[in-house]
PDB file of N, CA and C in Angstrom:
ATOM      1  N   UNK A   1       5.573 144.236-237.112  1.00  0.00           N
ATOM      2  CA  UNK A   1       5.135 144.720-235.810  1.00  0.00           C
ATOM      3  C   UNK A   1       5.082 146.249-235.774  1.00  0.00           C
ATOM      4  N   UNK A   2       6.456 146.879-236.396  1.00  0.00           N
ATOM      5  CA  UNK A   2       6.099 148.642-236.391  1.00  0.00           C
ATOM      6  C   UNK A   2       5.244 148.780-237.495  1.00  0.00           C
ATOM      7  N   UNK A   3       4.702 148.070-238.445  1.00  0.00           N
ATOM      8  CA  UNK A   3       3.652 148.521-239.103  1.00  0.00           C
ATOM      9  C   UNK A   3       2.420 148.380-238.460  1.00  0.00           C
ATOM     10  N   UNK A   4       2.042 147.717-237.485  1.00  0.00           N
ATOM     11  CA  UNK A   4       0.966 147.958-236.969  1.00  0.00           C
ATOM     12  C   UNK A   4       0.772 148.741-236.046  1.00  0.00           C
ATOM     13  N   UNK A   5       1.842 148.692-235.562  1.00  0.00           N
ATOM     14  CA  UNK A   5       1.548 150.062-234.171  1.00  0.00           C
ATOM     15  C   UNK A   5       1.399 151.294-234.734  1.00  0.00           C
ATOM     16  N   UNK A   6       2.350 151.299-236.010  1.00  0.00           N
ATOM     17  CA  UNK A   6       1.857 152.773-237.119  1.00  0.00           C
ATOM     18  C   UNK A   6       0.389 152.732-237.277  1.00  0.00           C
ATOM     19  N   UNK A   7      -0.065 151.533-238.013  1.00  0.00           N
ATOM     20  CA  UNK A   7      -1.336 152.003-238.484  1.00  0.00           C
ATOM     21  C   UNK A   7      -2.636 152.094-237.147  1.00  0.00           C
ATOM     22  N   UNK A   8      -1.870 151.261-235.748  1.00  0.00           N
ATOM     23  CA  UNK A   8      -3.261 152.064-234.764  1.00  0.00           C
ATOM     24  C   UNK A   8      -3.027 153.091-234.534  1.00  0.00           C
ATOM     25  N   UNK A   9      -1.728 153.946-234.612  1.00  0.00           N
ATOM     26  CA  UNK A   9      -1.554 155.332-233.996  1.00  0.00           C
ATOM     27  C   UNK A   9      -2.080 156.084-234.787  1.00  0.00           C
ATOM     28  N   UNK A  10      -2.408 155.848-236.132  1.00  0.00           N
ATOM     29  CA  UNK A  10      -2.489 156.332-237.333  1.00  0.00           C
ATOM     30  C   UNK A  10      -4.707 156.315-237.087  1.00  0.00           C
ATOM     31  N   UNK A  11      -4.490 155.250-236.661  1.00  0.00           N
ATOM     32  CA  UNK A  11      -5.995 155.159-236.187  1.00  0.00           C
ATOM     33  C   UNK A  11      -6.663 155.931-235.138  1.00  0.00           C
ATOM     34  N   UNK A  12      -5.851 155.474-234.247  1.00  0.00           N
ATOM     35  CA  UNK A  12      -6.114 156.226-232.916  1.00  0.00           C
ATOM     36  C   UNK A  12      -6.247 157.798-233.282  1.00  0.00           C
ATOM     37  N   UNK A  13      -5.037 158.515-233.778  1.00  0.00           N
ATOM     38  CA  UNK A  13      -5.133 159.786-234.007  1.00  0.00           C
ATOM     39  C   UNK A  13      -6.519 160.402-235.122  1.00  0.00           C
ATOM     40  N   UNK A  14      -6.808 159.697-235.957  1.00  0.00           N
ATOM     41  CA  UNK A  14      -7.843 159.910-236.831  1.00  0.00           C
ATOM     42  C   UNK A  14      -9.143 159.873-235.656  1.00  0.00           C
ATOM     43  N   UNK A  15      -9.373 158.761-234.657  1.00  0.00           N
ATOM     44  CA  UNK A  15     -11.039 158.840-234.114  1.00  0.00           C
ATOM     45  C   UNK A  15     -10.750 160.126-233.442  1.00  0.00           C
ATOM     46  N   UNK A  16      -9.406 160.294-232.690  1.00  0.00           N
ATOM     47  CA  UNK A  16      -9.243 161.705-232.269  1.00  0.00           C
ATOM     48  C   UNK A  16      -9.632 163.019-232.882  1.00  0.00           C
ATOM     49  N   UNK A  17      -8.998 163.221-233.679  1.00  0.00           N
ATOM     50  CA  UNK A  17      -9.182 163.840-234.830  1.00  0.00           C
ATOM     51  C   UNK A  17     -10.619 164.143-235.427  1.00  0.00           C
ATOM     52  N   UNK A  18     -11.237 163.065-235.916  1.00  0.00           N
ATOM     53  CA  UNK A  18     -13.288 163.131-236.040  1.00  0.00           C
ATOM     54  C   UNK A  18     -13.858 163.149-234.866  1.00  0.00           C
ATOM     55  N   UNK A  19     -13.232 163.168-233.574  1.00  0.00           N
ATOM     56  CA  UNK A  19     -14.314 163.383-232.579  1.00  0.00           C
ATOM     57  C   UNK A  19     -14.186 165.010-231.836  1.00  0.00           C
ATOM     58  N   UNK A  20     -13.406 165.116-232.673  1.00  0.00           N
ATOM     59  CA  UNK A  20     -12.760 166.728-232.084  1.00  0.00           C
ATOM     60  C   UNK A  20     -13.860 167.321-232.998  1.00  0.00           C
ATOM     61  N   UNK A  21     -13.723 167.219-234.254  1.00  0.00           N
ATOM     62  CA  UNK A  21     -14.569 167.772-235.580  1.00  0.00           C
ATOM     63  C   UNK A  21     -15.839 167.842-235.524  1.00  0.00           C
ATOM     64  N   UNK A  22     -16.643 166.734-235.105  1.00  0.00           N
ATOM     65  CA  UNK A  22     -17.998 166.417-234.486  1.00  0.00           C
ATOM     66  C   UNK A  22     -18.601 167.539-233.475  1.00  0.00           C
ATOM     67  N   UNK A  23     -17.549 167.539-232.181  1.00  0.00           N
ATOM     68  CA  UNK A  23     -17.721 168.178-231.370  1.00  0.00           C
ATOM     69  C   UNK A  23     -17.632 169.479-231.842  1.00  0.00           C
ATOM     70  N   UNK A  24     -16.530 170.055-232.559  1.00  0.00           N
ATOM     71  CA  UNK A  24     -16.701 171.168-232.924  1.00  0.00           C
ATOM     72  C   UNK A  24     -18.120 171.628-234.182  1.00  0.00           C
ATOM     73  N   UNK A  25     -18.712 170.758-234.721  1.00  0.00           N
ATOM     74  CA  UNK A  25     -19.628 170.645-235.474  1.00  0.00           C
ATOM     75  C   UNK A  25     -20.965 171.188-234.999  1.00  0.00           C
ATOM     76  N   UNK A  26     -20.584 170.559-233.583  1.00  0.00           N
ATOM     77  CA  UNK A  26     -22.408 170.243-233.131  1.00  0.00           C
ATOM     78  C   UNK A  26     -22.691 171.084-231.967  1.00  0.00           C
ATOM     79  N   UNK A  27     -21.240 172.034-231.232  1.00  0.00           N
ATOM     80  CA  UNK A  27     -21.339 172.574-230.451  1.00  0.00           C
ATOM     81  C   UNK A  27     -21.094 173.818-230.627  1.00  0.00           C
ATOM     82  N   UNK A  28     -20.783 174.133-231.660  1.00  0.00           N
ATOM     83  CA  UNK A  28     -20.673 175.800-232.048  1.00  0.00           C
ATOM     84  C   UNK A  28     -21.654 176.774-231.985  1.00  0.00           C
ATOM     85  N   UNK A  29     -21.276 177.763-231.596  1.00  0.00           N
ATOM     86  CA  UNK A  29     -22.679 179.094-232.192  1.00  0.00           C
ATOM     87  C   UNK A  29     -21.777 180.102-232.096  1.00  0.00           C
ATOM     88  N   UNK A  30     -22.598 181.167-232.486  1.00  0.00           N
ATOM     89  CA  UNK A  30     -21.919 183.028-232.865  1.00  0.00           C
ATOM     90  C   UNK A  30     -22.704 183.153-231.845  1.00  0.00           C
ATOM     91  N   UNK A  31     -21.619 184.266-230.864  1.00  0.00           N
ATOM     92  CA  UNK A  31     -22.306 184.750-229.427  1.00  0.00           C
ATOM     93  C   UNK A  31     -22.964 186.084-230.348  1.00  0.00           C
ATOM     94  N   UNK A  32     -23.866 186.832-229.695  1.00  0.00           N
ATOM     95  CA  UNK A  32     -24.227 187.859-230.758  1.00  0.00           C
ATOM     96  C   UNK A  32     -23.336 189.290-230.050  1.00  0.00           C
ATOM     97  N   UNK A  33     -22.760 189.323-228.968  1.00  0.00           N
ATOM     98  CA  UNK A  33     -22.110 190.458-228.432  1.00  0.00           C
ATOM     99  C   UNK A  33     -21.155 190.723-229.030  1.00  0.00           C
ATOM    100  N   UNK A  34     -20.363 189.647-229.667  1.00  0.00           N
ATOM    101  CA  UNK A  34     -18.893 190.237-230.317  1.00  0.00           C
ATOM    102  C   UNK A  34     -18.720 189.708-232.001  1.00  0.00           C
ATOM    103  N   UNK A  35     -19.975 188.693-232.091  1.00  0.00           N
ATOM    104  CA  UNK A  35     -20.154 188.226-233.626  1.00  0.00           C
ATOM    105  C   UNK A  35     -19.291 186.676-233.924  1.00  0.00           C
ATOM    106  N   UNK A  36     -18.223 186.673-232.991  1.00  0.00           N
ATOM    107  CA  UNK A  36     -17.452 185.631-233.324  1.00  0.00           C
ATOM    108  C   UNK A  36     -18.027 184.385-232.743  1.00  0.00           C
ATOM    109  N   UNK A  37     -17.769 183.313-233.799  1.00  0.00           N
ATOM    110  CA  UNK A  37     -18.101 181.756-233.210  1.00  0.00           C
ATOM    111  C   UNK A  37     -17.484 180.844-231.938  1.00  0.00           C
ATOM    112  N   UNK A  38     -18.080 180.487-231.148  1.00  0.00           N
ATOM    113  CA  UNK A  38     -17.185 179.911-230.211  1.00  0.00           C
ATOM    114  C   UNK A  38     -17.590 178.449-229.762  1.00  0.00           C
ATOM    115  N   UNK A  39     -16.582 177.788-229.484  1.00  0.00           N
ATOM    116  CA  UNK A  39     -16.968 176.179-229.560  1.00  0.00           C
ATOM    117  C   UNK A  39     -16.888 175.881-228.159  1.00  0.00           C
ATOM    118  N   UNK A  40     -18.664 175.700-227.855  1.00  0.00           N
ATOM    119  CA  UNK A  40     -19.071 175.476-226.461  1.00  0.00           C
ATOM    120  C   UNK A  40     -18.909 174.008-225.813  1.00  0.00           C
ATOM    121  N   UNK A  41     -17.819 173.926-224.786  1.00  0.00           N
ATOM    122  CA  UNK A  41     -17.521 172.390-224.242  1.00  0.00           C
ATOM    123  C   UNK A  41     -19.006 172.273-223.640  1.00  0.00           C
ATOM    124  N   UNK A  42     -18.726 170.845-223.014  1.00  0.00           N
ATOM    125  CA  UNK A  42     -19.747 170.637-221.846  1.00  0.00           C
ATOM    126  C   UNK A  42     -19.423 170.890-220.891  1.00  0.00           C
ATOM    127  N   UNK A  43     -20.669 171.150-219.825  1.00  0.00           N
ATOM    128  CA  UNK A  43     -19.569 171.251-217.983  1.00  0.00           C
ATOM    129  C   UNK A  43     -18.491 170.051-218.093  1.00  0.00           C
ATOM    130  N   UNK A  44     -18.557 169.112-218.475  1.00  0.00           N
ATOM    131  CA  UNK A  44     -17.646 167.972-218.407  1.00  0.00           C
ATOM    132  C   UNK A  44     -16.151 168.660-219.056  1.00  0.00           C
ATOM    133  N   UNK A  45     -15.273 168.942-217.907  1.00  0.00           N
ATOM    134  CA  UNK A  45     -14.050 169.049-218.120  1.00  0.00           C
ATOM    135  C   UNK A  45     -13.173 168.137-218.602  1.00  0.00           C
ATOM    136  N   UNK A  46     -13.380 167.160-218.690  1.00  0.00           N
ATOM    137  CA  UNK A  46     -13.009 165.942-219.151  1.00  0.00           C
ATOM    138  C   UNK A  46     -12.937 166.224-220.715  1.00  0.00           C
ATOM    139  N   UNK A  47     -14.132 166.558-221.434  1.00  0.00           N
ATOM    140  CA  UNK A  47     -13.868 166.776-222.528  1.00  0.00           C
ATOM    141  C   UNK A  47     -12.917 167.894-222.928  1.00  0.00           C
ATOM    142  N   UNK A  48     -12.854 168.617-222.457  1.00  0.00           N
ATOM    143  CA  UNK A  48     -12.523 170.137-222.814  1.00  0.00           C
ATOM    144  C   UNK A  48     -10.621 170.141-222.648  1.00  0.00           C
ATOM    145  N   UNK A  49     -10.267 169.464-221.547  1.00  0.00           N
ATOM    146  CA  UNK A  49      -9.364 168.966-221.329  1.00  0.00           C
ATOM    147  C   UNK A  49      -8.425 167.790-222.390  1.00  0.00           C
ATOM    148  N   UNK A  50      -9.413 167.008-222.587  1.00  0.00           N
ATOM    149  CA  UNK A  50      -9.287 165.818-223.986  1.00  0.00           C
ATOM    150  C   UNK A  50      -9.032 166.724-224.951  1.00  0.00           C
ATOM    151  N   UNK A  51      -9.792 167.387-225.722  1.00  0.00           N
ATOM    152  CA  UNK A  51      -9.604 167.931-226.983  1.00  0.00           C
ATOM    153  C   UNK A  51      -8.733 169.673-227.087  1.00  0.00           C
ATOM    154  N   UNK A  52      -8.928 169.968-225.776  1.00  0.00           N
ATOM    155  CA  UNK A  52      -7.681 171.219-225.577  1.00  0.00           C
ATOM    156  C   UNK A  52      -6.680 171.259-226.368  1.00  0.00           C
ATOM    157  N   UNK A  53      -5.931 169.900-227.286  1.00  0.00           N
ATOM    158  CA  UNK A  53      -4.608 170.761-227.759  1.00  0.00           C
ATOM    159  C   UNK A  53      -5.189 171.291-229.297  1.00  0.00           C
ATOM    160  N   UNK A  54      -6.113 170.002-229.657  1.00  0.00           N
ATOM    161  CA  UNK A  54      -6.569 170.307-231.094  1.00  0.00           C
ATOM    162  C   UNK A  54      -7.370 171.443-231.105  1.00  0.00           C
ATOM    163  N   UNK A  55      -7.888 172.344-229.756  1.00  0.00           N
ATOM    164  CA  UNK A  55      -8.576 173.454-229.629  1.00  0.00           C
ATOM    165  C   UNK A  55      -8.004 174.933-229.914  1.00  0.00           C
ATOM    166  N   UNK A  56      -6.820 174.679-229.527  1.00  0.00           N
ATOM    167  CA  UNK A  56      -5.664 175.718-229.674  1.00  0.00           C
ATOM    168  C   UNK A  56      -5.136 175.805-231.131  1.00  0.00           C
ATOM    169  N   UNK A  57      -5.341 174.394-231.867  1.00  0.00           N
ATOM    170  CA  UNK A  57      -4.800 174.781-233.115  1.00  0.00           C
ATOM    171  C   UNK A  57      -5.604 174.856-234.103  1.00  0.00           C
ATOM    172  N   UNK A  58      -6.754 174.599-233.808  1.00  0.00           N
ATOM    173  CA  UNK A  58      -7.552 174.781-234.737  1.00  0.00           C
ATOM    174  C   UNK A  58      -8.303 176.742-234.635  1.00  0.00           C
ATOM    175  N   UNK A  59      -7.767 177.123-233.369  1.00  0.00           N
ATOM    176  CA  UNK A  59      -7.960 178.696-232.959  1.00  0.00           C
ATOM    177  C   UNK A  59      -6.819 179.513-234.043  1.00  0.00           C
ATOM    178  N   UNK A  60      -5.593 179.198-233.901  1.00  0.00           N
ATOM    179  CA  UNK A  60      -4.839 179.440-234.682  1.00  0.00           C
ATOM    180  C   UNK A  60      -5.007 179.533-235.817  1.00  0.00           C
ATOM    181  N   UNK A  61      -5.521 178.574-236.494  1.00  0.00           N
ATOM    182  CA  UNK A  61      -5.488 178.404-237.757  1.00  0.00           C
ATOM    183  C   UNK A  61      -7.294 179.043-238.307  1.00  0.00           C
ATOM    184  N   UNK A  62      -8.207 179.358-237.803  1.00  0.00           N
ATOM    185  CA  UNK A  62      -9.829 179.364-238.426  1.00  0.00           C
ATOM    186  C   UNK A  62     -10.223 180.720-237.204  1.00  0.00           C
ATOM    187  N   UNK A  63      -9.235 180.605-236.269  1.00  0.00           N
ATOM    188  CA  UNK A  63      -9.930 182.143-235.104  1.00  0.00           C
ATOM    189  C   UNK A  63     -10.889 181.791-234.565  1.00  0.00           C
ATOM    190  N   UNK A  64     -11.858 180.288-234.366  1.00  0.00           N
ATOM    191  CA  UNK A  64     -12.870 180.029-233.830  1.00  0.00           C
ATOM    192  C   UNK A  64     -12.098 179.950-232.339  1.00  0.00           C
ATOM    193  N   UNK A  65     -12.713 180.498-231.275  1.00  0.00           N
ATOM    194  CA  UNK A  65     -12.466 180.595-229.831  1.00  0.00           C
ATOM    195  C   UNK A  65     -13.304 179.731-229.274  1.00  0.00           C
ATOM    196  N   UNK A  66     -13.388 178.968-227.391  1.00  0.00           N
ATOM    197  CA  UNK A  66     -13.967 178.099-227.128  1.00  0.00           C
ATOM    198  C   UNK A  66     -13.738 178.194-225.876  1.00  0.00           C
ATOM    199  N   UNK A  67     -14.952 177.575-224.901  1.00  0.00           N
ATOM    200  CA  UNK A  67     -14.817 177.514-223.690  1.00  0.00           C
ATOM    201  C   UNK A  67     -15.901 176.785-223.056  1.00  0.00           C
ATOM    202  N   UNK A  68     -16.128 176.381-221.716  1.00  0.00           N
ATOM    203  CA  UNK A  68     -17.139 175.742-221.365  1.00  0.00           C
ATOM    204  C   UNK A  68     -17.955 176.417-220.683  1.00  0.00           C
ATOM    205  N   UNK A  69     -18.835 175.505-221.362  1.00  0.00           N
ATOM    206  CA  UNK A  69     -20.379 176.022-220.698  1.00  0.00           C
ATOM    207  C   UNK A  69     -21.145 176.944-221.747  1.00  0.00           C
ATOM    208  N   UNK A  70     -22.459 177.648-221.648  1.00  0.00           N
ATOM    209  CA  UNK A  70     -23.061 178.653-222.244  1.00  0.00           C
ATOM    210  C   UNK A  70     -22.648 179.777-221.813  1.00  0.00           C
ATOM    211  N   UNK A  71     -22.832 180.519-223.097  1.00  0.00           N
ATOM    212  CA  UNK A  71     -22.708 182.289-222.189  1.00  0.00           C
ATOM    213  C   UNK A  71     -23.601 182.709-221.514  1.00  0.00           C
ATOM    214  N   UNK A  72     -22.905 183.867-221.011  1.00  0.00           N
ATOM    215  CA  UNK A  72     -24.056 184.384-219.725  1.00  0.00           C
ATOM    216  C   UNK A  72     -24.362 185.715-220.612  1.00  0.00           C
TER     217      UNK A  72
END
């Protein structure tokens, strides 16, 4: 029984994990004012909120910054 709840958490955390990656994949660009890349949410706070912790550590670790919406 704790081997399976391991291997969905183990699951669960992985679609987490590739859907964070995706998103960060497909939503990135270099603003051209300061040069640095930044990983553009959707208006949907929902997402931005969802993937917020893996946002912070993946800032930490690569310096890519992020926020919602397009720049102005």
């Amino acid at each position: 029984m704790k081997q399976k709840i391991l291997i969905g958490a183990i699951l669960l955390f992985s679609l987490y994990f590739l859907g964070y990656i995706w998103l960060r994949q497909s939503h990135s660009e270099i603003w051209e004012k300061d040069g640095k890349t930044y990983v553009i949410f959707p208006a949907n706070k929902i997402l931005y909120y969802f993937f917020r912790p893996l946002s912070f550590i993946d800032n930490k670790f690569t310096g890519i910054d992020f926020h919602i919406g397009q720049h102005i």
